[in-house]
Every structure is written in structure tokens, then in C-alpha cells.
C-alpha atoms as a PDB file:
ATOM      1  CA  UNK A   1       0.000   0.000   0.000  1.00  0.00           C
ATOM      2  CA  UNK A   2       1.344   3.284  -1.150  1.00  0.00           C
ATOM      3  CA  UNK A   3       1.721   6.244   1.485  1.00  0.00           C
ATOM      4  CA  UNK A   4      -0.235   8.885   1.507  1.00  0.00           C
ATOM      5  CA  UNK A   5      -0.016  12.711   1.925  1.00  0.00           C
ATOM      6  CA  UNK A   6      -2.107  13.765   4.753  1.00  0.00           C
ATOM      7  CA  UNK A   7      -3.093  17.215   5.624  1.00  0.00           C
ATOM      8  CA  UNK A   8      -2.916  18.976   8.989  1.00  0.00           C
ATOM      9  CA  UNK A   9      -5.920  18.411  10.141  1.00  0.00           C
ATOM     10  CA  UNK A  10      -6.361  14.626   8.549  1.00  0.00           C
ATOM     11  CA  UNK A  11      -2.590  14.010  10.509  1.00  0.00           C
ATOM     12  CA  UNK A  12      -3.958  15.462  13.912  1.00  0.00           C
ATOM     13  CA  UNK A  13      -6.643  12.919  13.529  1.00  0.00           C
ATOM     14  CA  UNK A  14      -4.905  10.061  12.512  1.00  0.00           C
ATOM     15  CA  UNK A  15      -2.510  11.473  15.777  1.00  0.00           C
ATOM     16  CA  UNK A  16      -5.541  11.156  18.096  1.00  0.00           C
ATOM     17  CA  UNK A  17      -6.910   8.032  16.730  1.00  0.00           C
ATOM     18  CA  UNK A  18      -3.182   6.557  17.148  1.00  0.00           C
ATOM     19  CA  UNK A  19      -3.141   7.799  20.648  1.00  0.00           C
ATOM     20  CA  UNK A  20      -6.414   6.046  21.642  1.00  0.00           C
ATOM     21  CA  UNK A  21      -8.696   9.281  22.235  1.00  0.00           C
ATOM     22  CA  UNK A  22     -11.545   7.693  20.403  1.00  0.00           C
ATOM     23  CA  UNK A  23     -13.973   6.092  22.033  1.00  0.00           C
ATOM     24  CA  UNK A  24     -16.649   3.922  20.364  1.00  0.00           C
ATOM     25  CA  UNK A  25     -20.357   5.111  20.398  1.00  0.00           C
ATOM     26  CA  UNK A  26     -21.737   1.723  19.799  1.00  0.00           C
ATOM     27  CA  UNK A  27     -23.541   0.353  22.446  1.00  0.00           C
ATOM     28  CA  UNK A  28     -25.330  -2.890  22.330  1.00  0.00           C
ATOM     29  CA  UNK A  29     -28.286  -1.458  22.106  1.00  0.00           C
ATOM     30  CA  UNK A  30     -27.399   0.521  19.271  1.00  0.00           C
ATOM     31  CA  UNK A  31     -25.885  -2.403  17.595  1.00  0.00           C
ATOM     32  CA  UNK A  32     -29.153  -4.167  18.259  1.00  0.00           C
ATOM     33  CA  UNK A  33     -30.881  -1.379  16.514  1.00  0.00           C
ATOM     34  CA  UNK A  34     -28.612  -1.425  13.233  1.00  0.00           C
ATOM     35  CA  UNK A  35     -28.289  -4.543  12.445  1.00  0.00           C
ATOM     36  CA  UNK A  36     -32.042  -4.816  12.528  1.00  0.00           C
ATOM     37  CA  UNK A  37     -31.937  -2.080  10.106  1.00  0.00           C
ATOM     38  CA  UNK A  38     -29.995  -3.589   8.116  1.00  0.00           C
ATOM     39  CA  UNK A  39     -31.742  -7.255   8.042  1.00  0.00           C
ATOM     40  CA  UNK A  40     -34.552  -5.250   7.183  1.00  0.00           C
ATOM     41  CA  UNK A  41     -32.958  -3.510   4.078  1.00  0.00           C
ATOM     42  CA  UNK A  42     -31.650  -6.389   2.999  1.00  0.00           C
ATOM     43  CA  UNK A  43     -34.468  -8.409   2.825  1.00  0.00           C
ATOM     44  CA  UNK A  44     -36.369  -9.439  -0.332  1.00  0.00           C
ATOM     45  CA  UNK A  45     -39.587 -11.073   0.304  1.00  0.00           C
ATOM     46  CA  UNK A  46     -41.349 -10.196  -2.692  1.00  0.00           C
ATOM     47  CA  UNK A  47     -41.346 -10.807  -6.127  1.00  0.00           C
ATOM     48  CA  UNK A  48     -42.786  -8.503  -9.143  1.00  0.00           C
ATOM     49  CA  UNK A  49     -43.043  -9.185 -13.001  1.00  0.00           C
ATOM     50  CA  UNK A  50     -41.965  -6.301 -15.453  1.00  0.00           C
ATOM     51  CA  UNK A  51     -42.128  -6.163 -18.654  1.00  0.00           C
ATOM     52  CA  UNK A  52     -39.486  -3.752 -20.466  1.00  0.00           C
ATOM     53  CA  UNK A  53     -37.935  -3.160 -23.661  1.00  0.00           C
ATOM     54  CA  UNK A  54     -35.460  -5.801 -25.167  1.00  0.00           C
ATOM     55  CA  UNK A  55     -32.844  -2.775 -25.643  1.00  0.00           C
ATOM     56  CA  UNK A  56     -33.746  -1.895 -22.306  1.00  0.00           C
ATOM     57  CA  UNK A  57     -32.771  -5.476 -21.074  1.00  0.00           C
ATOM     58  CA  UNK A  58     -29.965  -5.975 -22.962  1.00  0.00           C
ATOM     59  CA  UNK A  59     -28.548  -2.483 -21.793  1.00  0.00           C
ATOM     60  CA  UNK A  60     -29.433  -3.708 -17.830  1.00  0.00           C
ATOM     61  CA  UNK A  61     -27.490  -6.938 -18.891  1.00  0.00           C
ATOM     62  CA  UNK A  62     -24.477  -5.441 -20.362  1.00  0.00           C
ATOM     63  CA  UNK A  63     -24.084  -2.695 -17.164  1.00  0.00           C
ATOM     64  CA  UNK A  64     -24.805  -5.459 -14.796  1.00  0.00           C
ATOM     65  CA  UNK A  65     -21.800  -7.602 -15.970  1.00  0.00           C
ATOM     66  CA  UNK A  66     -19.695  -4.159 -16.542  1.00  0.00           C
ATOM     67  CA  UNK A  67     -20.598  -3.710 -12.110  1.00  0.00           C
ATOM     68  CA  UNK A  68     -19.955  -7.604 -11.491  1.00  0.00           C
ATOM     69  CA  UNK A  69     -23.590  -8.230 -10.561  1.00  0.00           C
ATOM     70  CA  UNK A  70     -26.481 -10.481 -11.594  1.00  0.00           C
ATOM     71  CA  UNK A  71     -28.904  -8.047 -13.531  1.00  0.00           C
ATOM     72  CA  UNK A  72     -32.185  -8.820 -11.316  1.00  0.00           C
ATOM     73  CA  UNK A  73     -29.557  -7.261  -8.565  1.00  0.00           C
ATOM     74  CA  UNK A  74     -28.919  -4.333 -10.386  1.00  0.00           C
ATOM     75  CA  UNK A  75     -32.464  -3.711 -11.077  1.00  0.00           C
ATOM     76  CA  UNK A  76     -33.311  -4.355  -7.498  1.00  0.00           C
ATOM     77  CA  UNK A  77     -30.487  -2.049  -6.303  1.00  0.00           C
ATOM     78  CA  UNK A  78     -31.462   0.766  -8.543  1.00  0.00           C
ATOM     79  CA  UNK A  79     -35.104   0.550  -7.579  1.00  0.00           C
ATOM     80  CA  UNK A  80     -34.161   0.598  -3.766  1.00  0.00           C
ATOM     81  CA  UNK A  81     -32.298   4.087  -4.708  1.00  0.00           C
ATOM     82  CA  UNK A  82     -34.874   5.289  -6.168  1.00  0.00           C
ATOM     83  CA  UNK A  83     -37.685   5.020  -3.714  1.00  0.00           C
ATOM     84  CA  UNK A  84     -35.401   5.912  -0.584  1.00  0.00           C
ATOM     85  CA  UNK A  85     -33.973   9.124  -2.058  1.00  0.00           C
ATOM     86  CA  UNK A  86     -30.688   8.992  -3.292  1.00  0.00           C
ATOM     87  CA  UNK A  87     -31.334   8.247  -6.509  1.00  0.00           C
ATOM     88  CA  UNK A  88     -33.490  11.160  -8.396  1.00  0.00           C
ATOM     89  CA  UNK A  89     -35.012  11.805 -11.875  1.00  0.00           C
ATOM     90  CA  UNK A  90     -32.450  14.540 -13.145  1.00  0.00           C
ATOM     91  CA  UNK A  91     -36.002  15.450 -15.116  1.00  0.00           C
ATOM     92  CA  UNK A  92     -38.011  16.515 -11.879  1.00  0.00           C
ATOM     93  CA  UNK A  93     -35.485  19.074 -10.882  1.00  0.00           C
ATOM     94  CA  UNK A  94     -35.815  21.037 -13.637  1.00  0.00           C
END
């Protein structure tokens, strides 16, 4: 691994972390809590039929092998995105 070039302010944290003033947050509670989340997200109980273009497909296929990924996960990925926010029609901004 190459070394990198830290700033002043990323070298006083690195200093800090180095020096053990960090103390975790995570209680077990919390924990508890995320992974729940998490299980949650993760989840896929459901199953829906589309239908969609063949070019449409084919493009899904091709982008889905490009990000290392079955396609019905990239579909399922992008649809997640979508409904949770952080992915947005560039359209509805305008």
C-alpha cells in the first residue's frame, strides 16, 4: 500500500486516533438497533413481473456484468435508490 499525503488536520486525527482518544459510540443497544436495520434492508420477500424493452434489457445486462452483478440485482439495487432518495429523476429538478 502506497503512502499517503495527509493534511494537517487529517494528521492530527490520525494522531488522536493513534493515541487512543476515540472512544466507540456503539452500544449494544445501538448495535441491536442497526443490524435490525440492516436485516430489514436487505431483505427481499417479494417478487414482481416487469415487462421492459429488449434494448432496455440488454442495456441492464451489459451494465450489470460491466458492475460484477447479476442483472435482477442491479435492477433491485437501482429501484431501492430510487424510492429511498438517493437516486433522483435529473427530469423533476428542472
Amino acid at each position: 500500500m502506497g503512502k499517503f499525503k495527509l493534511d494537517k488536520e487529517e494528521q492530527e486525527i490520525l494522531d488522536a486516533f493513534e493515541a487512543g482518544e476515540f472512544k466507540s459510540v456503539m452500544t449494544p443497544t445501538r448495535k441491536k438497533a442497526l443490524q435490525a436495520a440492516a436485516e430489514e434492508t436487505l431483505k427481499k420477500d417479494k417478487r414482481i413481473n416487469i415487462r421492459i424493452s429488449g434494448r432496455d434489457l440488454v442495456a441492464l445486462q451489459r451494465r450489470a456484468v460491466k458492475e460484477g452483478i447479476p442483472y435482477q440485482t442491479l435492477v433491485s439495487s437501482i429501484l431501492h435508490k430510487y424510492v429511498s432518495g438517493s437516486l433522483q429523476d435529473k427530469m423533476a429538478n428542472k
